[in-house]
C-alpha atoms as a PDB file:
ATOM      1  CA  UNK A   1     -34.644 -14.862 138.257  1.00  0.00           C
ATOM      2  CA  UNK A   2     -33.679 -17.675 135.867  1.00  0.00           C
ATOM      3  CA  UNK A   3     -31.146 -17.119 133.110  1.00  0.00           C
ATOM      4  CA  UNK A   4     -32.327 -18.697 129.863  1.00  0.00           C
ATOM      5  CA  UNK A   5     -30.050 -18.621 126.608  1.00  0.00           C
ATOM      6  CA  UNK A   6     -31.120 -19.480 122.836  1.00  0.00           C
ATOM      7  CA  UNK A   7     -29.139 -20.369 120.350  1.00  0.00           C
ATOM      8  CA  UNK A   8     -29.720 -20.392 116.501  1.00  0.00           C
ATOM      9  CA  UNK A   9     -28.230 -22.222 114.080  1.00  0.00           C
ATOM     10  CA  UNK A  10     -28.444 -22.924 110.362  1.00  0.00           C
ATOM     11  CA  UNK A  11     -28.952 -25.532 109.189  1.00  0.00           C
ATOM     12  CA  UNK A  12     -25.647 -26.081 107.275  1.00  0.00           C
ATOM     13  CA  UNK A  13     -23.740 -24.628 110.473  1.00  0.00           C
ATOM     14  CA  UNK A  14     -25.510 -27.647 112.753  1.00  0.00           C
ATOM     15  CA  UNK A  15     -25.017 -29.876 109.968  1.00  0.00           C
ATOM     16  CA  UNK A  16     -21.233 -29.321 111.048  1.00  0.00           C
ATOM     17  CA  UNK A  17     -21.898 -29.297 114.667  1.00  0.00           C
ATOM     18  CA  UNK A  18     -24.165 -31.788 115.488  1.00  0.00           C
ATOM     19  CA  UNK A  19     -21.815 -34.708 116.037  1.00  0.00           C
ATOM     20  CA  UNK A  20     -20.044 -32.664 119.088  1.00  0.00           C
ATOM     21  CA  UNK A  21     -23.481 -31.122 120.342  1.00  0.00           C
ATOM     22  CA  UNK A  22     -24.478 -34.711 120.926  1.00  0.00           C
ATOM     23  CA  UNK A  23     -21.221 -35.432 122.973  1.00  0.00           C
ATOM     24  CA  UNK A  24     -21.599 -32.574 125.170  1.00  0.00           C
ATOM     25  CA  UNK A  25     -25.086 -32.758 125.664  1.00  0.00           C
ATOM     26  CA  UNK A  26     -25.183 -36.550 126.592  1.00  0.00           C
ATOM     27  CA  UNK A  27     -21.892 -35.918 129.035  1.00  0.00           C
ATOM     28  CA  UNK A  28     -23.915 -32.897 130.915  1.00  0.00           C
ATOM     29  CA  UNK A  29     -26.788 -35.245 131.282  1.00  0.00           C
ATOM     30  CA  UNK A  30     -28.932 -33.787 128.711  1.00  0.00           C
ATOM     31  CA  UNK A  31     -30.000 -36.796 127.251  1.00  0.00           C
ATOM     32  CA  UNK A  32     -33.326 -35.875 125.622  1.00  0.00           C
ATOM     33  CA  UNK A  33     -31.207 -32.480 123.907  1.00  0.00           C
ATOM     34  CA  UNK A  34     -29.014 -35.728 122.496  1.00  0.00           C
ATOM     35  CA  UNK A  35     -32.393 -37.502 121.201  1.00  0.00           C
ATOM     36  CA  UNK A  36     -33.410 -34.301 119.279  1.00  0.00           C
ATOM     37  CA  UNK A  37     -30.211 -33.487 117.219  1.00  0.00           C
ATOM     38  CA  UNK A  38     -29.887 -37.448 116.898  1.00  0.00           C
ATOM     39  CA  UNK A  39     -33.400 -37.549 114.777  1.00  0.00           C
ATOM     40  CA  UNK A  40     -32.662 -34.576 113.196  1.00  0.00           C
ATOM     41  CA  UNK A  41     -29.540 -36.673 111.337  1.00  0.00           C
ATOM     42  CA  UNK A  42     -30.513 -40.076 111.411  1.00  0.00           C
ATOM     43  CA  UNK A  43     -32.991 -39.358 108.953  1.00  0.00           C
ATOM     44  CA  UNK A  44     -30.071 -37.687 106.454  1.00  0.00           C
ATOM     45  CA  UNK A  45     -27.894 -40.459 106.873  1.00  0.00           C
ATOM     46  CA  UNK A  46     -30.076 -43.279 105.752  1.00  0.00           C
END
């Protein structure tokens, strides 16, 4: 058996996070986790 965990966050609450959830994911090889927070807020920033 596999253990899976999901997490939810607001909007506003990954707003905040986002910068460090790139880091970490990118460090434990996650790269494509990395890619899909880093659209989410390149868009915001331009």
């Amino acid at each position: 058996m596999k253990k899976t965990s999901l997490i939810s966050y607001s909007r506003e609450a990954l707003e905040k996070a986002h910068e460090d959830i790139e880091i970490f994911a990118e460090r434990e090889g996650l790269t494509a986790h990395a890619n899909s927070i880093k659209v989410r807020f390149s868009k915001c920033e331009k």
